[in-house]
N, C-alpha and C. Protein backbone atom coordinates (compact mmCIF):
# COMPACT_ATOMS: atom_id res chain seq x y z
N UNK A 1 -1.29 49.21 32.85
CA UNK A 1 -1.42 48.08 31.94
C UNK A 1 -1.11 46.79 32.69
N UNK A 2 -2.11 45.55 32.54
CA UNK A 2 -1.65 44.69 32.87
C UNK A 2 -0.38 43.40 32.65
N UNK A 3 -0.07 42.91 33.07
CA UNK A 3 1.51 42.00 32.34
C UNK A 3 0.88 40.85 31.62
N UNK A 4 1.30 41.37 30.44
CA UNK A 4 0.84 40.05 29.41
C UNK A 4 1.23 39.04 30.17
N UNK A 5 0.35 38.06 29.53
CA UNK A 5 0.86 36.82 30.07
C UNK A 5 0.88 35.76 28.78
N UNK A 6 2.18 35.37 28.60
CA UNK A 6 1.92 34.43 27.25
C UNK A 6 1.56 32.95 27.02
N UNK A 7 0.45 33.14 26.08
CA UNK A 7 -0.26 31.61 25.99
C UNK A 7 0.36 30.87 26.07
N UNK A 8 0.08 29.64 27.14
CA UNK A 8 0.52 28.15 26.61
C UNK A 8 0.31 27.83 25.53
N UNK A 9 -0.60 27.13 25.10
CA UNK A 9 -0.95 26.78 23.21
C UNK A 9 -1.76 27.67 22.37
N UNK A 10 -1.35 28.91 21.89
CA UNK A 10 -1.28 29.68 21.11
C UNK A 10 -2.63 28.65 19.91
N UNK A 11 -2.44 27.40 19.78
CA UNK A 11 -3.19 27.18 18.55
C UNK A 11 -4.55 27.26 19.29
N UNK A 12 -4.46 27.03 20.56
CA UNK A 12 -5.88 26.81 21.17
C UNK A 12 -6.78 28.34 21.47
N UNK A 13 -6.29 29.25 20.61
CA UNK A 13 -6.95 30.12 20.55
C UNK A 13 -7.70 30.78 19.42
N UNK A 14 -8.90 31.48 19.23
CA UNK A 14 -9.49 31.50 18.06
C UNK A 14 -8.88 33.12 17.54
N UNK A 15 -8.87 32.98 16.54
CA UNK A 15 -8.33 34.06 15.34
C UNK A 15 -8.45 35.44 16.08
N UNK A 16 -9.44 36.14 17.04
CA UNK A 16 -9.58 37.03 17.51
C UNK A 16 -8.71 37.14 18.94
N UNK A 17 -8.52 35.99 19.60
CA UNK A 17 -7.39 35.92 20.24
C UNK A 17 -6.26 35.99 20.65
N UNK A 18 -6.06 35.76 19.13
CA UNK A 18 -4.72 35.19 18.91
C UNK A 18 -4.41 36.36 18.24
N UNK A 19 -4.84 37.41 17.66
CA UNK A 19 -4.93 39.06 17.20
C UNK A 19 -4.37 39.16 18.51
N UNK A 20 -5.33 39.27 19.68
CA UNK A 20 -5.24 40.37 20.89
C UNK A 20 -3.94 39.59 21.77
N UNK A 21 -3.64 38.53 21.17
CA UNK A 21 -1.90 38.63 22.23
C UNK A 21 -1.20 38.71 21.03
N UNK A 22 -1.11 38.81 20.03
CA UNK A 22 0.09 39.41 19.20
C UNK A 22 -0.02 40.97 19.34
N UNK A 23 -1.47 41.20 19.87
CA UNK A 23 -1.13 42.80 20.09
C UNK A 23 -0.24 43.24 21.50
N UNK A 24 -0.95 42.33 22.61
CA UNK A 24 -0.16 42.26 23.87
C UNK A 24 1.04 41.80 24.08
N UNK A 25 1.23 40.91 23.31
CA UNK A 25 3.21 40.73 23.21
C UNK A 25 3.76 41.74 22.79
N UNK A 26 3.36 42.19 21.49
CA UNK A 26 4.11 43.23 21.24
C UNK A 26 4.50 44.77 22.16
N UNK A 27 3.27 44.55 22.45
CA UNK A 27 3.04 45.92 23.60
C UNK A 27 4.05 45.71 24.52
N UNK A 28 4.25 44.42 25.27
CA UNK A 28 5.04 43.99 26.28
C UNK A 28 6.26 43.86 26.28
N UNK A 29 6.65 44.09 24.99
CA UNK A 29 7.90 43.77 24.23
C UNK A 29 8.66 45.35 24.15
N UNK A 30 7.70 46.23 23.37
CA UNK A 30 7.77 47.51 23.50
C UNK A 30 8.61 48.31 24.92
N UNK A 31 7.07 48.03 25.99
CA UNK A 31 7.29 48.94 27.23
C UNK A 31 8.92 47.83 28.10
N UNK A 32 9.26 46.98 27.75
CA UNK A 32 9.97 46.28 28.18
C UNK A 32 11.88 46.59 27.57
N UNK A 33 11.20 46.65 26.30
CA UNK A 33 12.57 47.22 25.22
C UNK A 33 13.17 48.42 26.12
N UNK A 34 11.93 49.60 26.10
CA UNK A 34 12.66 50.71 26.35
C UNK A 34 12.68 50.97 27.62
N UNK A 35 12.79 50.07 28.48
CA UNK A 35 13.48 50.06 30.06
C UNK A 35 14.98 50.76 29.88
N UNK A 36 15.08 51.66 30.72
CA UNK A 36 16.62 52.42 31.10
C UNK A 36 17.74 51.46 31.35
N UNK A 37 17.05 50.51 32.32
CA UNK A 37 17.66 49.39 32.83
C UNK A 37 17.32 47.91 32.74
N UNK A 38 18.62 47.06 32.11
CA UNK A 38 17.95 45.87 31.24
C UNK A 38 18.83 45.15 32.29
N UNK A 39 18.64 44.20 32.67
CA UNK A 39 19.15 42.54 33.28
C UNK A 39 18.88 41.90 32.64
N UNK A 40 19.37 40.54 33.53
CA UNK A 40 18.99 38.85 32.67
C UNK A 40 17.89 38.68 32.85
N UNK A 41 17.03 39.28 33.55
CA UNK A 41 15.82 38.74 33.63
C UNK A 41 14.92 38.98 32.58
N UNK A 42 15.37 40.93 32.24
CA UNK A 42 14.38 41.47 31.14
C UNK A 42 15.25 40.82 30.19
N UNK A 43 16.08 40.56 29.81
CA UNK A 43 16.53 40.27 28.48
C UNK A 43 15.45 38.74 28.34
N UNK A 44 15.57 37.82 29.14
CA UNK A 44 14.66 36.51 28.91
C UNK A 44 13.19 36.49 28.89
N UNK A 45 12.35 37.85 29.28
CA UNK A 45 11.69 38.30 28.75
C UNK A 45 11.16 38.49 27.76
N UNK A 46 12.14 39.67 27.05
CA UNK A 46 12.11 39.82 25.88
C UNK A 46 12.39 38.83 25.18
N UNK A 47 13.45 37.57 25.25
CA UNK A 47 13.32 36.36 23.98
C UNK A 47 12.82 36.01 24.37
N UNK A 48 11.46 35.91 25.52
CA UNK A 48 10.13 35.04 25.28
C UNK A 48 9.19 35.71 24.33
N UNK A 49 8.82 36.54 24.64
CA UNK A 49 8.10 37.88 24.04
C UNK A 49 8.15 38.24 22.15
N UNK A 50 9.88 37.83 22.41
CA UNK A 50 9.75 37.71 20.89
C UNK A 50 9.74 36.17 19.99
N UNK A 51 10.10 35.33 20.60
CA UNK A 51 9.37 34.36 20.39
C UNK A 51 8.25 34.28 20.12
N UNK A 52 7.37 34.51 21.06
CA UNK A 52 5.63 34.04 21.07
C UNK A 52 5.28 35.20 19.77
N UNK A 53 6.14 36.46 19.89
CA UNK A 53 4.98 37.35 18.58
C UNK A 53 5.70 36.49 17.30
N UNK A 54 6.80 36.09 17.24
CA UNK A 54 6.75 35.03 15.84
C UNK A 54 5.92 33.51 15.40
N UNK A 55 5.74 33.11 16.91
CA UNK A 55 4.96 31.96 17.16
C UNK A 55 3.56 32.14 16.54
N UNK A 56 3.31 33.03 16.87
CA UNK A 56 1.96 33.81 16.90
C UNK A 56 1.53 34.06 15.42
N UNK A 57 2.83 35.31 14.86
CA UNK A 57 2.61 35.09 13.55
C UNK A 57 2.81 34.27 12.52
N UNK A 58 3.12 33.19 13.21
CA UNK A 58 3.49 31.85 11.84
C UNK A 58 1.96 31.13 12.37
N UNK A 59 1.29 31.17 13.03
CA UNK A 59 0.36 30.83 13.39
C UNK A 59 -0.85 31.25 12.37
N UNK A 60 -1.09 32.65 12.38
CA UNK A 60 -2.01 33.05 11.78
C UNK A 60 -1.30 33.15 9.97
N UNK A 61 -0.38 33.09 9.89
CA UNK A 61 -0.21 32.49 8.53
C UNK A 61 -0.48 31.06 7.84
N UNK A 62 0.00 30.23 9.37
CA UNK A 62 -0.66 28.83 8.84
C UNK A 62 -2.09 28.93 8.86
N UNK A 63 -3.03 29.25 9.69
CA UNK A 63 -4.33 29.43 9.16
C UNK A 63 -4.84 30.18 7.98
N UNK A 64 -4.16 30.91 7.21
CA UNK A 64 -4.43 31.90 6.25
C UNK A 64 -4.16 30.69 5.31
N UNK A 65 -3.30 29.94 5.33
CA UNK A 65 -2.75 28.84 4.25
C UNK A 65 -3.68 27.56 4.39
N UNK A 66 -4.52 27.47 5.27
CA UNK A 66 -5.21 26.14 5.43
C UNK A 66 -6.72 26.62 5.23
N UNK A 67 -7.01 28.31 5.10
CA UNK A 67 -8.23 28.64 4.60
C UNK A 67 -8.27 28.46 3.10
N UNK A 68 -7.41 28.81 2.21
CA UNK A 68 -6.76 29.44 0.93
C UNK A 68 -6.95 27.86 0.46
N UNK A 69 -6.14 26.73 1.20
CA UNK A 69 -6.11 25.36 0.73
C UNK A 69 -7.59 24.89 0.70
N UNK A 70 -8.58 25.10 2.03
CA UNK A 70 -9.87 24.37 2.11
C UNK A 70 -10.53 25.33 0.94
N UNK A 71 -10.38 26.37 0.23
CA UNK A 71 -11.37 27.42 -0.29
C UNK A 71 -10.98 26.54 -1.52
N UNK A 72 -9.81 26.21 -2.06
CA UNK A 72 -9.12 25.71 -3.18
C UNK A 72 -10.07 24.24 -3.32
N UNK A 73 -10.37 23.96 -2.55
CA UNK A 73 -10.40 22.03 -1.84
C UNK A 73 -12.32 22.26 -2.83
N UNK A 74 -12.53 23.24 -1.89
CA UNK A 74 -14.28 23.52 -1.58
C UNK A 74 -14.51 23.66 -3.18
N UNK A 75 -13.81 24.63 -4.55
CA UNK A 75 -14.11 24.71 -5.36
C UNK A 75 -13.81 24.07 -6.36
N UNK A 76 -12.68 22.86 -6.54
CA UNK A 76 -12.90 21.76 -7.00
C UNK A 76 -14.16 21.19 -6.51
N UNK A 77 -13.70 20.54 -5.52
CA UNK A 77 -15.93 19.81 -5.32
C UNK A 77 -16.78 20.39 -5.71
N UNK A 78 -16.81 21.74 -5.37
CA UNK A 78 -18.05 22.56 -6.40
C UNK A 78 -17.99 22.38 -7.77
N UNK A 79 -16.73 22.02 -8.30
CA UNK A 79 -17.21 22.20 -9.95
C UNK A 79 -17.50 20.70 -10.23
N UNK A 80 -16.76 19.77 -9.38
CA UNK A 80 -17.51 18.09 -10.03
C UNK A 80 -18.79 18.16 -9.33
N UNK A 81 -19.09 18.77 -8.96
CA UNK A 81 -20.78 18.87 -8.50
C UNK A 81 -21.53 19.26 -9.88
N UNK A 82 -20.61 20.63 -10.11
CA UNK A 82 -21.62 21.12 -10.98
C UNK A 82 -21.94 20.16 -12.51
N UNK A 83 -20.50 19.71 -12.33
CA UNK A 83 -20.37 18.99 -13.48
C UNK A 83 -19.28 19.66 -14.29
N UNK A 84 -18.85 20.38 -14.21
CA UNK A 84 -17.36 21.32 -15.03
C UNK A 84 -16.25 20.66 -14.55
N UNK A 85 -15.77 19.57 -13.91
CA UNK A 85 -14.57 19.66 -12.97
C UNK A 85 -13.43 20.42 -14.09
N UNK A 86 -12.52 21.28 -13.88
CA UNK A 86 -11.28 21.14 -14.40
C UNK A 86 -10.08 20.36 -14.50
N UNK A 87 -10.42 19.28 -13.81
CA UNK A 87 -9.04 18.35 -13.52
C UNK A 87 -9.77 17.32 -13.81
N UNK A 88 -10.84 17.28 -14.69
CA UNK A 88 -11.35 16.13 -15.22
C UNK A 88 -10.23 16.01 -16.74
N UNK A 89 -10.53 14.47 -16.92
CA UNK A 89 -9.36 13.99 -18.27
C UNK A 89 -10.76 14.62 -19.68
N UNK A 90 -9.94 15.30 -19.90
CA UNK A 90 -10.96 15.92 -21.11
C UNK A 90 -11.41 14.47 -22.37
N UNK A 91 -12.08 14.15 -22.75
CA UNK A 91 -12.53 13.32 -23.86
C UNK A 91 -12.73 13.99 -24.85
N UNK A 92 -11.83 13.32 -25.42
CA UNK A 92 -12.05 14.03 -27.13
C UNK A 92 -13.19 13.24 -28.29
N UNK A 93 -14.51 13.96 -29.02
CA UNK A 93 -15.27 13.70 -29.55
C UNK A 93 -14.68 12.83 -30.90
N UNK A 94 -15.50 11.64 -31.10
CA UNK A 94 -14.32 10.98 -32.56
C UNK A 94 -14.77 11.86 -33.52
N UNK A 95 -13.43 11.51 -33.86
CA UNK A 95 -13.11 12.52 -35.30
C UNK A 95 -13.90 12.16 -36.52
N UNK A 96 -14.88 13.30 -37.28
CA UNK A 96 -15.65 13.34 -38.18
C UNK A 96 -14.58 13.06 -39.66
N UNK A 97 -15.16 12.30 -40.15
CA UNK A 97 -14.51 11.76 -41.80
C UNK A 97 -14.37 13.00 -42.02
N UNK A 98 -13.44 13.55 -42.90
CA UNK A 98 -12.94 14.74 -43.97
C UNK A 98 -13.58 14.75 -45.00
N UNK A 99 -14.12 15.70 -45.66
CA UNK A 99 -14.25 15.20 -47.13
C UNK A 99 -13.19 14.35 -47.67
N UNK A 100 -11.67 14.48 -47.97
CA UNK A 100 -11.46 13.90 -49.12
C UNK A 100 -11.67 12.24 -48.62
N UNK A 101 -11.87 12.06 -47.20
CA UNK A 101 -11.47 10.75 -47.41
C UNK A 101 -12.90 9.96 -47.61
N UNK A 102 -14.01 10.68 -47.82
CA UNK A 102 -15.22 9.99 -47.79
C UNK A 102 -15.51 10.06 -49.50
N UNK A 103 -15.03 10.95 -50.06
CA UNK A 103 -14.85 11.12 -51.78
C UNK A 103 -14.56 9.63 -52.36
N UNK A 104 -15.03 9.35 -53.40
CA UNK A 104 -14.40 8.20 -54.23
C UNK A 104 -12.79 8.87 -54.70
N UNK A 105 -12.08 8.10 -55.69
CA UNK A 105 -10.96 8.66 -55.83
C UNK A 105 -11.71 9.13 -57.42
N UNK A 106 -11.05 10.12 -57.24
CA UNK A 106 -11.04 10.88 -58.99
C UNK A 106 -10.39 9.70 -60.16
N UNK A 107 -10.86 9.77 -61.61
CA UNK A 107 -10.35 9.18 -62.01
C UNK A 107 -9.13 9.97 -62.81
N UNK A 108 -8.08 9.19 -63.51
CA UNK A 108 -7.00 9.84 -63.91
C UNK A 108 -7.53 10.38 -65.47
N UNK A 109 -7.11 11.12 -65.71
CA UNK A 109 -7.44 12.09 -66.54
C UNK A 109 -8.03 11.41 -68.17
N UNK A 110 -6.41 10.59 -68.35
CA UNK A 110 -6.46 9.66 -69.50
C UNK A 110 -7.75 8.46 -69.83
N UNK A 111 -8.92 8.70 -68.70
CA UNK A 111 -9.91 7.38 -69.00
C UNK A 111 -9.74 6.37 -67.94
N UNK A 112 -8.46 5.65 -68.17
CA UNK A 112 -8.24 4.69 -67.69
C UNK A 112 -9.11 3.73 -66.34
């Protein structure tokens, strides 16, 4: 196996990339863990190693959150396109007279 080597800018890589070194950190992290024999060197290793696979995965979570936001973004505009917006101020139709108030008044019983 070759020695991972961990990205400089992690963002500058595309989604399939950035899969295949969270797979290779981890791997590296792995065969590195279960060394018989650990120094300072492997130990700084390993907190690089585990660094970058958290780097990595806050990474592809922020893109999961900025797809979710643009998909959110995309279907508002789609509906004031369509003409439905939901976050439009609803207008209320004026209110139709009631019967009683379009009635004359009754007269009182007595004539009057």
């Amino acid at each position: 196996m070759d020695e991972f080597q961990i990205p400089e800018d992690i963002r500058g890589l595309d989604d399939e990339q950035l899969a295949e070194a969270l797979v290779g950190a981890t791997q590296a992290f792995q065969a590195l863990s279960s060394q018989t024999r650990v120094d300072d060197s492997t130990m700084g290793q390993l907190r690089a190693l585990s660094t970058c696979v958290q780097d990595i995965r806050q990474e592809q979570a922020d893109r999961v959150a900025a797809a979710e936001a643009a998909a959110d973004e995309i279907e508002q505009l789609a509906a004031q396109v369509r003409g439905d917006d939901p976050t439009a101020p609803v207008e209320e139709a004026p209110a139709e007279p009631t019967a009683a108030a379009t009635e004359e008044p009754a007269e009182p019983p007595d004539g009057r």
